[in-house]
C-alpha atoms as a PDB file:
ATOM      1  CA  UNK A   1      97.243  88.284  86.632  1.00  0.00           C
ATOM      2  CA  UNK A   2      99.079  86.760  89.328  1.00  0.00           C
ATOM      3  CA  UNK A   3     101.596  83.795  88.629  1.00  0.00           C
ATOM      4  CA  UNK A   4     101.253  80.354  90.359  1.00  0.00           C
ATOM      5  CA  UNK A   5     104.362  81.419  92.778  1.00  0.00           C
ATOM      6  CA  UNK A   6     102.830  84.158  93.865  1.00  0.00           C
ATOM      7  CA  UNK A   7      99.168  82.369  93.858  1.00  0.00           C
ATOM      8  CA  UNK A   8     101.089  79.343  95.898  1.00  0.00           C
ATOM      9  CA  UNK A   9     103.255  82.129  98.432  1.00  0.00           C
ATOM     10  CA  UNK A  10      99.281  84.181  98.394  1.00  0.00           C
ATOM     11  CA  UNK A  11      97.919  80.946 100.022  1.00  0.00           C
ATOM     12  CA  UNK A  12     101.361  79.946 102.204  1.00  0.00           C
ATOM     13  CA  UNK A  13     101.576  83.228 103.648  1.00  0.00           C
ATOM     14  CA  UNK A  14      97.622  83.283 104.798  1.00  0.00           C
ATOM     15  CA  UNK A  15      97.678  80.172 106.081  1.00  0.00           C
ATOM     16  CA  UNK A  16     100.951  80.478 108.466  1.00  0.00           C
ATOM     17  CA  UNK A  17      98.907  83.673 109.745  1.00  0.00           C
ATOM     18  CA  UNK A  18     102.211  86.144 108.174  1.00  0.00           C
ATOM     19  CA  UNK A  19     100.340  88.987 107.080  1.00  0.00           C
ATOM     20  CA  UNK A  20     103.899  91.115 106.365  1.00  0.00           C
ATOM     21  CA  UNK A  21     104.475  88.019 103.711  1.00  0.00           C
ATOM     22  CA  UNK A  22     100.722  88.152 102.114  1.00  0.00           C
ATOM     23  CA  UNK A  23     100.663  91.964 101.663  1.00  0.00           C
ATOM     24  CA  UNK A  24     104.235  92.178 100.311  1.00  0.00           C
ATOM     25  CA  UNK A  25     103.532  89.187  97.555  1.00  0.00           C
ATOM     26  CA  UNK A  26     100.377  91.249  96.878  1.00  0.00           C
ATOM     27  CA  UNK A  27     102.411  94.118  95.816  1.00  0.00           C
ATOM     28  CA  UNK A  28     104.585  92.423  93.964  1.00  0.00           C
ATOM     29  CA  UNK A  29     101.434  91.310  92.149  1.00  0.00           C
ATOM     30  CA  UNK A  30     100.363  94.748  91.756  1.00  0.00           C
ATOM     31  CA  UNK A  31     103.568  95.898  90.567  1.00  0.00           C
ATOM     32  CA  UNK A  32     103.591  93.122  87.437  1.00  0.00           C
ATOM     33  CA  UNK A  33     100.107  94.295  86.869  1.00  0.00           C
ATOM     34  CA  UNK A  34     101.197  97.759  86.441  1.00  0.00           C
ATOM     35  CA  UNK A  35     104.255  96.889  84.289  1.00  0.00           C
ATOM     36  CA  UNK A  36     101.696  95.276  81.907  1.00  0.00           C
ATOM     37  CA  UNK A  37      99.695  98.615  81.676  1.00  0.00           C
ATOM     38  CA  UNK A  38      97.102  97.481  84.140  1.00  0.00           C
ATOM     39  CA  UNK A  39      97.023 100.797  85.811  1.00  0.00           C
ATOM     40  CA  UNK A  40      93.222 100.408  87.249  1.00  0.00           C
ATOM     41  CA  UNK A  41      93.884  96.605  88.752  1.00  0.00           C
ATOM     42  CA  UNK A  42      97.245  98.320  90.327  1.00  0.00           C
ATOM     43  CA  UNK A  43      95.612 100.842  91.851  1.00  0.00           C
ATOM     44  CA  UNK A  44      92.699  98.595  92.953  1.00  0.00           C
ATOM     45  CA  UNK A  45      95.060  96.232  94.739  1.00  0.00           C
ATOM     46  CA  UNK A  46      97.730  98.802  96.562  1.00  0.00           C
ATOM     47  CA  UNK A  47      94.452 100.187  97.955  1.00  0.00           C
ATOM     48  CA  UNK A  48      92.932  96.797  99.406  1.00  0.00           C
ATOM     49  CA  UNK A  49      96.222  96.064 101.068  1.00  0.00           C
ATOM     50  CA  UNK A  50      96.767  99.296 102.681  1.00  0.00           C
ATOM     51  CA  UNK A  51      93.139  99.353 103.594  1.00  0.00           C
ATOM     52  CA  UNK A  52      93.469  95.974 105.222  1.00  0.00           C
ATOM     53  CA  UNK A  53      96.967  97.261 106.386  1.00  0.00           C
ATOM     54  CA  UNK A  54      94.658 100.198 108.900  1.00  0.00           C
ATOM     55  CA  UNK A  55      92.456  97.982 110.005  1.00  0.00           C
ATOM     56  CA  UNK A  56      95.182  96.063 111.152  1.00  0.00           C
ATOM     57  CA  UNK A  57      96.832  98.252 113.023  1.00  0.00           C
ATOM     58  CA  UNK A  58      93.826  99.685 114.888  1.00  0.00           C
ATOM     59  CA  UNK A  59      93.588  96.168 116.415  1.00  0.00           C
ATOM     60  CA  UNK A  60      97.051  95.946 116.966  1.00  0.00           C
ATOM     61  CA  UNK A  61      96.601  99.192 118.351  1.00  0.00           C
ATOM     62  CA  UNK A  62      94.331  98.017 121.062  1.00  0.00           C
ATOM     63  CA  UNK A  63      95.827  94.915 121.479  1.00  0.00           C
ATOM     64  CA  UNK A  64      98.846  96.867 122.285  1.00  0.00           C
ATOM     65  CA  UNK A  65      97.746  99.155 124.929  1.00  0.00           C
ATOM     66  CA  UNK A  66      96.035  96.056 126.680  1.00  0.00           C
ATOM     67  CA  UNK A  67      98.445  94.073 126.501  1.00  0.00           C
ATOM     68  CA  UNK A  68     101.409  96.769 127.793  1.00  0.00           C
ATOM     69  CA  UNK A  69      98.511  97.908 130.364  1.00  0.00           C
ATOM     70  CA  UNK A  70      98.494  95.133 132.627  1.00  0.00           C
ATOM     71  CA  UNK A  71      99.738  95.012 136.137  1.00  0.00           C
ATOM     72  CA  UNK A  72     102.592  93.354 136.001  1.00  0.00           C
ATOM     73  CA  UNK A  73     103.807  94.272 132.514  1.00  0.00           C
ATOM     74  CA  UNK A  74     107.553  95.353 132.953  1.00  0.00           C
ATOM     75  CA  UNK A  75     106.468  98.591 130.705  1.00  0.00           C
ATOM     76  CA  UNK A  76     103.539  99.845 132.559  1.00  0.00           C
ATOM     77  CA  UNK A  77     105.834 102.209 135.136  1.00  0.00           C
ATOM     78  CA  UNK A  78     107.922 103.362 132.212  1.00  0.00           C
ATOM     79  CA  UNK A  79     105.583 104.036 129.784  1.00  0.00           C
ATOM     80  CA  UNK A  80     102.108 106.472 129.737  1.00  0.00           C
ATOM     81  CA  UNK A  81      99.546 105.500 126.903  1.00  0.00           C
ATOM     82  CA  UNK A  82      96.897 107.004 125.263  1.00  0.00           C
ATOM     83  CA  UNK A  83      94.783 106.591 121.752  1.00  0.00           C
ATOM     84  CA  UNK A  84      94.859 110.040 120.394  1.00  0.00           C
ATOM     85  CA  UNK A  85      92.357 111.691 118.396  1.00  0.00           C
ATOM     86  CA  UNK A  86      94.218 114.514 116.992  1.00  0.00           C
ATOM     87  CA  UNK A  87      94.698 114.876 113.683  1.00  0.00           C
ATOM     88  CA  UNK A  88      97.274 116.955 111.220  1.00  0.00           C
ATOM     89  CA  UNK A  89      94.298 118.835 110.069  1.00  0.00           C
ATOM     90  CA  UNK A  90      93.624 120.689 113.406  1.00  0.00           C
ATOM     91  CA  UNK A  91      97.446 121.911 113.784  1.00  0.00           C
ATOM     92  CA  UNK A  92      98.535 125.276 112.488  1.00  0.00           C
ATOM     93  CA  UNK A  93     102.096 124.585 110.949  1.00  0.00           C
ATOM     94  CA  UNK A  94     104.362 126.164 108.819  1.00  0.00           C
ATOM     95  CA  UNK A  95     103.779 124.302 105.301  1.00  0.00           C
ATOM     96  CA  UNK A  96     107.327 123.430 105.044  1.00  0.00           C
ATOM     97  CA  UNK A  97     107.326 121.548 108.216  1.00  0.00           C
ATOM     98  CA  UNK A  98     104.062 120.426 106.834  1.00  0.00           C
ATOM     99  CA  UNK A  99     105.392 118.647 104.219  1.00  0.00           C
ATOM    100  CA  UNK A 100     108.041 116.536 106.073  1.00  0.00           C
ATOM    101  CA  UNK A 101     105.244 115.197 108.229  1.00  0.00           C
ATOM    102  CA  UNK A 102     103.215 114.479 105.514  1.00  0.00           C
ATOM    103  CA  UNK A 103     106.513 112.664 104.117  1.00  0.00           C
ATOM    104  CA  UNK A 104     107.039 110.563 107.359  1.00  0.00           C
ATOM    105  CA  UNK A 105     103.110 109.686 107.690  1.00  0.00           C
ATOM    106  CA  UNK A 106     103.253 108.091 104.312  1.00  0.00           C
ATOM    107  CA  UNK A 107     106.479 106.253 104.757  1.00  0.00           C
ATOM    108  CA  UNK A 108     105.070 105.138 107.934  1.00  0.00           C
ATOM    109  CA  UNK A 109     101.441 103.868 105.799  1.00  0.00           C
ATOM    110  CA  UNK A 110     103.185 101.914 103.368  1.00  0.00           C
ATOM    111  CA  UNK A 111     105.669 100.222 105.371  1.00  0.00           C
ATOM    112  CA  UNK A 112     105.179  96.662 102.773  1.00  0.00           C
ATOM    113  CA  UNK A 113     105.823  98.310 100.305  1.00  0.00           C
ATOM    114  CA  UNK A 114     109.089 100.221 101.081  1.00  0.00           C
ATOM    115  CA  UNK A 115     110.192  96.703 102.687  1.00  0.00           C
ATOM    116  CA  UNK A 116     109.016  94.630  99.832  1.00  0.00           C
ATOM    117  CA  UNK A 117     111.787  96.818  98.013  1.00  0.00           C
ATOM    118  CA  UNK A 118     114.445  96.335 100.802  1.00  0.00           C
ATOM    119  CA  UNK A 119     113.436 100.149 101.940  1.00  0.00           C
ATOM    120  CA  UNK A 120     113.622 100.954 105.138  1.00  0.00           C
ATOM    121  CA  UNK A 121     110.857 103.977 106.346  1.00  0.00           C
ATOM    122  CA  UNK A 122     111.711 106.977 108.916  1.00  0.00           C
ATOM    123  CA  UNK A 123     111.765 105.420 112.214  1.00  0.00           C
ATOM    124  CA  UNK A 124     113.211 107.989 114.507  1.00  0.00           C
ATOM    125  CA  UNK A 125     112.278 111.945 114.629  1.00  0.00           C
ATOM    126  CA  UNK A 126     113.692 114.986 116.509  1.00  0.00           C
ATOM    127  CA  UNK A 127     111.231 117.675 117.178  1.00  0.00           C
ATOM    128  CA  UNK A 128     113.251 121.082 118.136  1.00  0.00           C
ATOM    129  CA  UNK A 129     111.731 124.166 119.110  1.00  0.00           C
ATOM    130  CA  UNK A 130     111.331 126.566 122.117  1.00  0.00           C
ATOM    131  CA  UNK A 131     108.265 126.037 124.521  1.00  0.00           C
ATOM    132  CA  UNK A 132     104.867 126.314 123.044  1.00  0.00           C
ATOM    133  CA  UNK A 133     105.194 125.133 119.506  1.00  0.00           C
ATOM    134  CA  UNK A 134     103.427 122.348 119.218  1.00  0.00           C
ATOM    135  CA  UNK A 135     105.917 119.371 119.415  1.00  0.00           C
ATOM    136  CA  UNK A 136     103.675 116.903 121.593  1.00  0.00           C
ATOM    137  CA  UNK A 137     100.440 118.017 119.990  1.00  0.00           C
ATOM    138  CA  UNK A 138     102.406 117.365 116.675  1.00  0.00           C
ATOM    139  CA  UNK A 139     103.342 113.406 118.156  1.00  0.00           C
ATOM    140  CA  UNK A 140     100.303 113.083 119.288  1.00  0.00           C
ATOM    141  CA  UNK A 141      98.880 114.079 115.542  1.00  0.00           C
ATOM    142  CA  UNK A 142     101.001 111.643 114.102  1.00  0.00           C
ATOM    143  CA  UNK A 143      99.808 108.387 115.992  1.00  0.00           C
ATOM    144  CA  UNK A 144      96.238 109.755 115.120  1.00  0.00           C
ATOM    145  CA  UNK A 145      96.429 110.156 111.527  1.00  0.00           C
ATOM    146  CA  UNK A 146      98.180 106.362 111.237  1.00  0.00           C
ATOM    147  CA  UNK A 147      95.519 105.195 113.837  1.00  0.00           C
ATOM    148  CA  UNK A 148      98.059 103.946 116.688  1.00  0.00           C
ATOM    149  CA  UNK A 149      98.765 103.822 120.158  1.00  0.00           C
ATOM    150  CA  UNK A 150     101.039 106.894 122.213  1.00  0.00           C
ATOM    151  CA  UNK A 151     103.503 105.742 124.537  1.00  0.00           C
ATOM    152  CA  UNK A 152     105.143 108.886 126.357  1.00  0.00           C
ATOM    153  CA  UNK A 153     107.684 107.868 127.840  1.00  0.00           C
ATOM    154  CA  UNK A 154     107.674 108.915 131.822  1.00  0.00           C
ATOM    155  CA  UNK A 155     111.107 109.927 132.653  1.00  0.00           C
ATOM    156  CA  UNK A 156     110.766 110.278 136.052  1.00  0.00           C
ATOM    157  CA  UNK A 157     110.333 106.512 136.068  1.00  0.00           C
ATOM    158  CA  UNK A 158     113.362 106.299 133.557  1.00  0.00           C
ATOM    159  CA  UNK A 159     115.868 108.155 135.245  1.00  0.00           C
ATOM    160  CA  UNK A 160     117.031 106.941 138.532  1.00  0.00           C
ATOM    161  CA  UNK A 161     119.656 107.155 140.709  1.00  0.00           C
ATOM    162  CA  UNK A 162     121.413 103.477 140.680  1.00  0.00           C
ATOM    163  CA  UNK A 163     124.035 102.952 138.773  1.00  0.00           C
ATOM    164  CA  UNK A 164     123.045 100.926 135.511  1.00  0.00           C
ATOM    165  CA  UNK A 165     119.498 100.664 136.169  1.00  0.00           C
ATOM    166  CA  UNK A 166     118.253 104.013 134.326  1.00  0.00           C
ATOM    167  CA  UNK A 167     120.137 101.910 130.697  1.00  0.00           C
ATOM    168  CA  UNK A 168     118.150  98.753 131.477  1.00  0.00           C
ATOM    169  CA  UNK A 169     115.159 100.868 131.702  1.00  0.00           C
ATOM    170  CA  UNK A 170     115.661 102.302 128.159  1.00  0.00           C
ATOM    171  CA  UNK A 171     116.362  98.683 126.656  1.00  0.00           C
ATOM    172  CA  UNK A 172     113.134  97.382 127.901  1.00  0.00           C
ATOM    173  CA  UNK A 173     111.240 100.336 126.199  1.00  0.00           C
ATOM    174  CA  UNK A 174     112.728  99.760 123.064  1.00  0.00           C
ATOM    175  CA  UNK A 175     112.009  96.164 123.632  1.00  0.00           C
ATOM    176  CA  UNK A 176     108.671  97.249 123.299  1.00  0.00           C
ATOM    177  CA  UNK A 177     109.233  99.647 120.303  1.00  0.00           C
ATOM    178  CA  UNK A 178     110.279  96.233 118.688  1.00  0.00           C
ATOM    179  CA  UNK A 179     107.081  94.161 120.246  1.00  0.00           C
ATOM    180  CA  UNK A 180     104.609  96.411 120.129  1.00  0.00           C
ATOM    181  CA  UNK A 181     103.584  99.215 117.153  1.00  0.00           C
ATOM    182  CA  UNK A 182     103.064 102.580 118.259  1.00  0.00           C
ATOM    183  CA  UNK A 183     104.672 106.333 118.210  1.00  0.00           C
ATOM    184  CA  UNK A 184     106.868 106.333 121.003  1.00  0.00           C
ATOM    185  CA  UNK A 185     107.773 110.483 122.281  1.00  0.00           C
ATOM    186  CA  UNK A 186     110.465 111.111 124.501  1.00  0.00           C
ATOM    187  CA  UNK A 187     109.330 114.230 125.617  1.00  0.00           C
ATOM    188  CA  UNK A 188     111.982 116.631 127.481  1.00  0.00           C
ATOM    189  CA  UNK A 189     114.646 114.724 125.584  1.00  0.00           C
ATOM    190  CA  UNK A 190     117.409 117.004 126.834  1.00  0.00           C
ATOM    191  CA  UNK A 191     117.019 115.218 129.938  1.00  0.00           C
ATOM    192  CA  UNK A 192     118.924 112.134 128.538  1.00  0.00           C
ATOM    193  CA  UNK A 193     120.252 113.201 125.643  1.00  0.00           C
ATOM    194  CA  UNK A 194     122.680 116.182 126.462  1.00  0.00           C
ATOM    195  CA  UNK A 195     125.647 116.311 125.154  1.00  0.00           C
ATOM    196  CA  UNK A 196     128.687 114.452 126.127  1.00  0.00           C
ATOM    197  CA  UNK A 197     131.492 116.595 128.083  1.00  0.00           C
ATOM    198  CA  UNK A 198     128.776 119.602 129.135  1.00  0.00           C
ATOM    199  CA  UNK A 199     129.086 120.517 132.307  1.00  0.00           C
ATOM    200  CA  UNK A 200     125.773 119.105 133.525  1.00  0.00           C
ATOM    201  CA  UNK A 201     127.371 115.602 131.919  1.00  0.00           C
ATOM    202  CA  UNK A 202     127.973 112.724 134.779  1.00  0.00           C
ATOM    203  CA  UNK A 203     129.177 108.791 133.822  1.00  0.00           C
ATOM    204  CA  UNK A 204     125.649 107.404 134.450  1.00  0.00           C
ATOM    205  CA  UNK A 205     123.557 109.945 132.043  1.00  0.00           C
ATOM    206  CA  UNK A 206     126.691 109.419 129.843  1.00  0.00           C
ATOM    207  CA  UNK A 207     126.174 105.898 129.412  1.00  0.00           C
ATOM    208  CA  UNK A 208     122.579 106.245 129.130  1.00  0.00           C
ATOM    209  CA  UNK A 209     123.040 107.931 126.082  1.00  0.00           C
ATOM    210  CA  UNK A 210     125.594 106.019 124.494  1.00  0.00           C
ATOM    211  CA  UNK A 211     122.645 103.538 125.073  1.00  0.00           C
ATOM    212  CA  UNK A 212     120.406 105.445 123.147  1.00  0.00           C
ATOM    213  CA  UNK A 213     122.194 106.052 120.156  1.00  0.00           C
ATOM    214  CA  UNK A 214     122.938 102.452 119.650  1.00  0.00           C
ATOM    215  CA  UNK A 215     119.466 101.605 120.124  1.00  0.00           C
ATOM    216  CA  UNK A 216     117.304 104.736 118.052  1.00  0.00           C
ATOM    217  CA  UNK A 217     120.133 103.671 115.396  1.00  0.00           C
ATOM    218  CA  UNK A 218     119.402  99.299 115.159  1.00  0.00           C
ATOM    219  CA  UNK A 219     115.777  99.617 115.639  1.00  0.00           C
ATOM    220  CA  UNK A 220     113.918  97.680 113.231  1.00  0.00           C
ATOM    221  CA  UNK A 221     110.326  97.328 114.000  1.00  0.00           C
ATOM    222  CA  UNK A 222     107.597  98.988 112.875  1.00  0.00           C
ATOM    223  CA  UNK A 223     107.445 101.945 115.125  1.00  0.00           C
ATOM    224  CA  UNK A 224     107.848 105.249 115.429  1.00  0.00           C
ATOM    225  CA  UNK A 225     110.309 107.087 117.901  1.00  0.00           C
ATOM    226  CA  UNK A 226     109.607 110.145 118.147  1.00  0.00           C
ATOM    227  CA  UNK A 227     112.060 112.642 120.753  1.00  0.00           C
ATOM    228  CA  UNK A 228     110.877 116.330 121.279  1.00  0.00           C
ATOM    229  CA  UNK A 229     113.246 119.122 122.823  1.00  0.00           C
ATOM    230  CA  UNK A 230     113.167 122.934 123.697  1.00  0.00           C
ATOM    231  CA  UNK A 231     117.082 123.277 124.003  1.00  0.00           C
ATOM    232  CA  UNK A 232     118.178 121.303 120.541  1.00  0.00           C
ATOM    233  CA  UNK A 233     121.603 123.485 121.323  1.00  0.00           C
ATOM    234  CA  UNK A 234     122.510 121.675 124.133  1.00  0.00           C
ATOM    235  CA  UNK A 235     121.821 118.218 122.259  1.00  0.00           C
ATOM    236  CA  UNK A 236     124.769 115.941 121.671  1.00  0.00           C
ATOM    237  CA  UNK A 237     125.763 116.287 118.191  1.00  0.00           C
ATOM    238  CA  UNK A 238     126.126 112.550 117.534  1.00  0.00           C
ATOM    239  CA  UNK A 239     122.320 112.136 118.041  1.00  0.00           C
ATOM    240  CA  UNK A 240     121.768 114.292 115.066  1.00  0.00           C
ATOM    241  CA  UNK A 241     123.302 111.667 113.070  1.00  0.00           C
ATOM    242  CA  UNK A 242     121.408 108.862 114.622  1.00  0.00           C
ATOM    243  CA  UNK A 243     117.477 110.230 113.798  1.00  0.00           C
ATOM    244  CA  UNK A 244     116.037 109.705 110.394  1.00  0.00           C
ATOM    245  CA  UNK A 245     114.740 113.258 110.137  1.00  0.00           C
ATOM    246  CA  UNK A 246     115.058 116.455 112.246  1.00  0.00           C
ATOM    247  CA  UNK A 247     112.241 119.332 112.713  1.00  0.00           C
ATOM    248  CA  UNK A 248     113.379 122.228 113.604  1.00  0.00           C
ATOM    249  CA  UNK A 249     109.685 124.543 114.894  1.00  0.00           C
ATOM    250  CA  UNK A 250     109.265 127.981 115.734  1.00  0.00           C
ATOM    251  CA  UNK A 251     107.460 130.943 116.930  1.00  0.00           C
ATOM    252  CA  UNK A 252     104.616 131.328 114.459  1.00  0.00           C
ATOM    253  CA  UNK A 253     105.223 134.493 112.338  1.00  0.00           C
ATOM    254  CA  UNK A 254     101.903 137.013 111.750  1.00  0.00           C
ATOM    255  CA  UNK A 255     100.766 134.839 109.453  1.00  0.00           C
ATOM    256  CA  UNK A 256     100.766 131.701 111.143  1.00  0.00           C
ATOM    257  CA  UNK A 257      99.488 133.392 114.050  1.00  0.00           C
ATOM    258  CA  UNK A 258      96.240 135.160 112.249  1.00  0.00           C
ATOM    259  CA  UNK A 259      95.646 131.306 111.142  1.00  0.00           C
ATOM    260  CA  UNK A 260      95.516 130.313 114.826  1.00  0.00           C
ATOM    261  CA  UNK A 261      93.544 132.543 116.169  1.00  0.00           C
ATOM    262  CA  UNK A 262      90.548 132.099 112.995  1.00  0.00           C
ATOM    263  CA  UNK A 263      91.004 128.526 114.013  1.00  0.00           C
ATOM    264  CA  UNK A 264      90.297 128.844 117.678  1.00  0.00           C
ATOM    265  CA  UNK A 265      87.867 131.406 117.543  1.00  0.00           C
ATOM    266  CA  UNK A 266      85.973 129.798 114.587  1.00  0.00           C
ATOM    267  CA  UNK A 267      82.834 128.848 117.097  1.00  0.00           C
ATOM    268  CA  UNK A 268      82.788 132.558 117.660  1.00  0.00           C
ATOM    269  CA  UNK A 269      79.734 133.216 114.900  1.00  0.00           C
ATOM    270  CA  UNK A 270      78.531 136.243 116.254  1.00  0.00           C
ATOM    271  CA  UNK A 271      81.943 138.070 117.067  1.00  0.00           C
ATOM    272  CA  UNK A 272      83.671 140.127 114.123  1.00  0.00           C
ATOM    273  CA  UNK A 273      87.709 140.099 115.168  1.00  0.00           C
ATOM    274  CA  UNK A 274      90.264 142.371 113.470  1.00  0.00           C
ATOM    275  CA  UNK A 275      92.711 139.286 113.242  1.00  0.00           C
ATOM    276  CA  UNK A 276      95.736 141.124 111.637  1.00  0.00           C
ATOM    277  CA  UNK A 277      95.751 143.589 114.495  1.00  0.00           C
ATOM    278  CA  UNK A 278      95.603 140.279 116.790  1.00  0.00           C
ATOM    279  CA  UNK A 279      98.793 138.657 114.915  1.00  0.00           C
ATOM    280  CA  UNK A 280     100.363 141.827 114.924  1.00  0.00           C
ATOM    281  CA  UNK A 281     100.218 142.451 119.112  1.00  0.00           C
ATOM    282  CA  UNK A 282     101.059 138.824 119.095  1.00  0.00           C
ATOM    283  CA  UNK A 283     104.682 139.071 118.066  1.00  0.00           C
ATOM    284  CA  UNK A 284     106.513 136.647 119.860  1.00  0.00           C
ATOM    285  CA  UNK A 285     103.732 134.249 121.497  1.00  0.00           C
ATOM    286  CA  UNK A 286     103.698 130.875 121.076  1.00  0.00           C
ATOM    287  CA  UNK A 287     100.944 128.671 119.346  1.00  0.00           C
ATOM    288  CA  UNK A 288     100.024 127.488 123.111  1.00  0.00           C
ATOM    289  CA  UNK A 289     100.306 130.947 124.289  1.00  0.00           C
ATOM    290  CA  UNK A 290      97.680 132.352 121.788  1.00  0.00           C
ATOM    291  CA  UNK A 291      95.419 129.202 122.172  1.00  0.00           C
ATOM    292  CA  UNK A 292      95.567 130.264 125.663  1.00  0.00           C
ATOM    293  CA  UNK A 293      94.947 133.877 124.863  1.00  0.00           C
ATOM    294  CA  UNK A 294      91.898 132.787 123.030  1.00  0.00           C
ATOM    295  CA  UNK A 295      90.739 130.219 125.805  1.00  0.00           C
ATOM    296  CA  UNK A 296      90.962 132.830 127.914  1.00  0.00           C
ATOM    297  CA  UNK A 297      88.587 135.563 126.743  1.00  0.00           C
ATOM    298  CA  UNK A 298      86.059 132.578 126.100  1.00  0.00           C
ATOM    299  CA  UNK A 299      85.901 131.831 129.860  1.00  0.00           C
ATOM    300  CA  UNK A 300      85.620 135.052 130.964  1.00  0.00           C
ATOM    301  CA  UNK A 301      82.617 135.814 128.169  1.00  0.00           C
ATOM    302  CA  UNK A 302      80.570 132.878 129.356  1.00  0.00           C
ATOM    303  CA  UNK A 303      81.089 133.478 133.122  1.00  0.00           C
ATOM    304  CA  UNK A 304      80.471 137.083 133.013  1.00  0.00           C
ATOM    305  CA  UNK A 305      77.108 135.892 130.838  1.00  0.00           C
ATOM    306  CA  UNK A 306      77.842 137.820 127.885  1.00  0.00           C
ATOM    307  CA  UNK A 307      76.951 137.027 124.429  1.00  0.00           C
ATOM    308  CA  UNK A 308      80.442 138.230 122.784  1.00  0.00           C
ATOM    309  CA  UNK A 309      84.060 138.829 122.930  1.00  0.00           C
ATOM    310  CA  UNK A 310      85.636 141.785 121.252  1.00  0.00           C
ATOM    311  CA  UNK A 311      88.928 142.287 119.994  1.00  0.00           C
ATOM    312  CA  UNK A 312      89.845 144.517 122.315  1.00  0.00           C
ATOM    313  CA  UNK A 313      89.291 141.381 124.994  1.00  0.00           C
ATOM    314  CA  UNK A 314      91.103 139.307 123.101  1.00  0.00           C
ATOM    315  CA  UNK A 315      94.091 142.384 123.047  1.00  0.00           C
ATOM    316  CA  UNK A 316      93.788 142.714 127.067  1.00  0.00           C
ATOM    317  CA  UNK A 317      94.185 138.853 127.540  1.00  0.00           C
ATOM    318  CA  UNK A 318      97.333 139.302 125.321  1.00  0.00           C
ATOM    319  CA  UNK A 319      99.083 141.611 127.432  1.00  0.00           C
ATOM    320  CA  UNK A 320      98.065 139.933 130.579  1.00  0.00           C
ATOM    321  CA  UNK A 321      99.800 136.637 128.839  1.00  0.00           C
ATOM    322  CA  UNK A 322     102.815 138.560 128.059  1.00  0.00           C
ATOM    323  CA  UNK A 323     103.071 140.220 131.781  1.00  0.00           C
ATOM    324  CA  UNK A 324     102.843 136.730 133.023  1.00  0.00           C
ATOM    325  CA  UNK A 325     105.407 135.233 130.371  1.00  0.00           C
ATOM    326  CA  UNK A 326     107.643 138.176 131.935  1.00  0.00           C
ATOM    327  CA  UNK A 327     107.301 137.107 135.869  1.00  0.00           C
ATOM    328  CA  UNK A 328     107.659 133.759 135.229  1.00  0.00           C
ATOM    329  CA  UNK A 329     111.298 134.249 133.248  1.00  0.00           C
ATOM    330  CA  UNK A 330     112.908 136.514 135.816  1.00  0.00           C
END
């Protein structure tokens, strides 16, 4: 069991109130007990500290969105919060993408640990992909599964027209990245981050992102930053070199896109679809397009009182999508 140091550093560490200290000499504990063969009391300990670990941050959670919520917090015009409910479950993704969410949400849950071994989890994320894809639902899937906080980030707070103001902006909300735990999107990165020497580049946005990169690269809290684009092309390259892991997303292929469309339409019991020939006339949609599609014929079922919705419904809402996708790119 454990040694008198780590009994002694146990009873320090609770005492001075440093919970980081406590749950990393507790793995250290387990780890000794696993060395000796103690697989069961291992296991039985790296579960009570990451159990304790998600309580934790639920609080911190709320005590976080209070806390950045009040009216004269210097973060409440730059930042938009919410406690999302989404999980990864309820997202149709490619399984390859998948996996390297899975990856970060578990780096992410065992933060002690990784530190307790002078590891250092992902902490920054690029989300590329066109419109449609599911990079914000994905963010906001991510601060659901590890139970925290979303700060978007509101650019049009962020972004203003004095000279120096727009990088003192960005300081303060990594000043709270540092202060306060949460998933932190920059949604519509492009905004800021496009790249140096384009010719939509001017000195101020210039020196915003120089700001940027220094501060996604030394941040060295416990949070997650999390930027989503539709034009990952017209990113500056050196920012590629600065996030922890990159996500490319795409169109979902017919697969992908039968998968949505049994998902949305799953509280359709009494309706029999033909959900290859839906995927099929889909070609090209978006996740948000077909989750529209199927929204769609729903609302016009229950207004028009009818009891269900055919596939050939679900085939007319698809070309009206695609006639209105067409209008609104010319």
């Amino acid at each position: 069991m454990a040694s008198g140091a780590q009994i002694k550093a146990l009873l320090k560490s609770h005492a001075d109130g440093d919970d980081s200290q406590f749950y990393a000499v507790a793995l250290q504990v387990a780890a000794a007990e696993a060395r000796k063969g103690h697989a069961d009391v291992a296991r039985e300990l790296r579960d009570l500290v990451e159990n304790s670990r998600k309580r934790e941050s639920r609080h911190e959670a709320k005590e976080n969105i209070l806390h950045i919520a009040q009216p004269d917090s210097e973060l409440s015009d730059l930042l938009t919060m919410s406690e999302p409910t989404t999980r990864l479950s309820e997202l149709v993704l490619d399984e390859a993408v998948l996996a390297r969410i899975r990856r970060i949400l578990s780096e992410q849950s065992h933060l002690d640990r990784l530190k307790s071994h002078a590891l250092r989890p992902r902490q920054s994320l690029l989300l590329t992909g066109p419109p449609g894809c599911g990079k914000t639902l994905t963010a906001s899937a991510i601060a659901g599964e590890l139970a925290l906080p979303l700060f978007v980030v509101r650019l049009e707070s962020l972004i203003t027209r004095f000279l120096g103001e727009t990088a003192t902006k960005l300081r303060r909300i990594f000043d709270g990245v540092e202060r306060f735990r949460g998933v932190y999107l920059f949604d519509e990165f492009d905004s800021i981050g496009m790249a140096r020497g384009s010719e939509h580049d001017v000195g101020e946005m210039r020196r915003v992102l120089n700001s940027f990169l220094v501060l996604v690269e030394t941040q060295r809290g416990n949070s997650l930053v999390i930027a989503a684009t539709n034009h990952g092309h017209k990113l500056d390259r050196a920012l590629f070199r600065r996030f922890d892991d990159i996500i490319e997303m795409g169109l979902p292929d017919k697969e992908l896109a039968e998968r949505t469309y049994r998902e949305r339409l799953a509280g359709q019991k009494k309706n029999k679809f033909n959900y290859a020939k839906l995927a099929e006339a889909s070609d090209g949609l978006s996740f948000a397009e077909i989750t529209r599609v199927c929204e769609e014929g729903i609302k016009e079922m229950l207004i028009q009182d009818r009891q269900t919705l055919s596939t050939e419904d679900l085939m007319r809402m698809i070309s009206e999508r695609r006639v209105f996708l067409n209008r609104r790119s010319h």
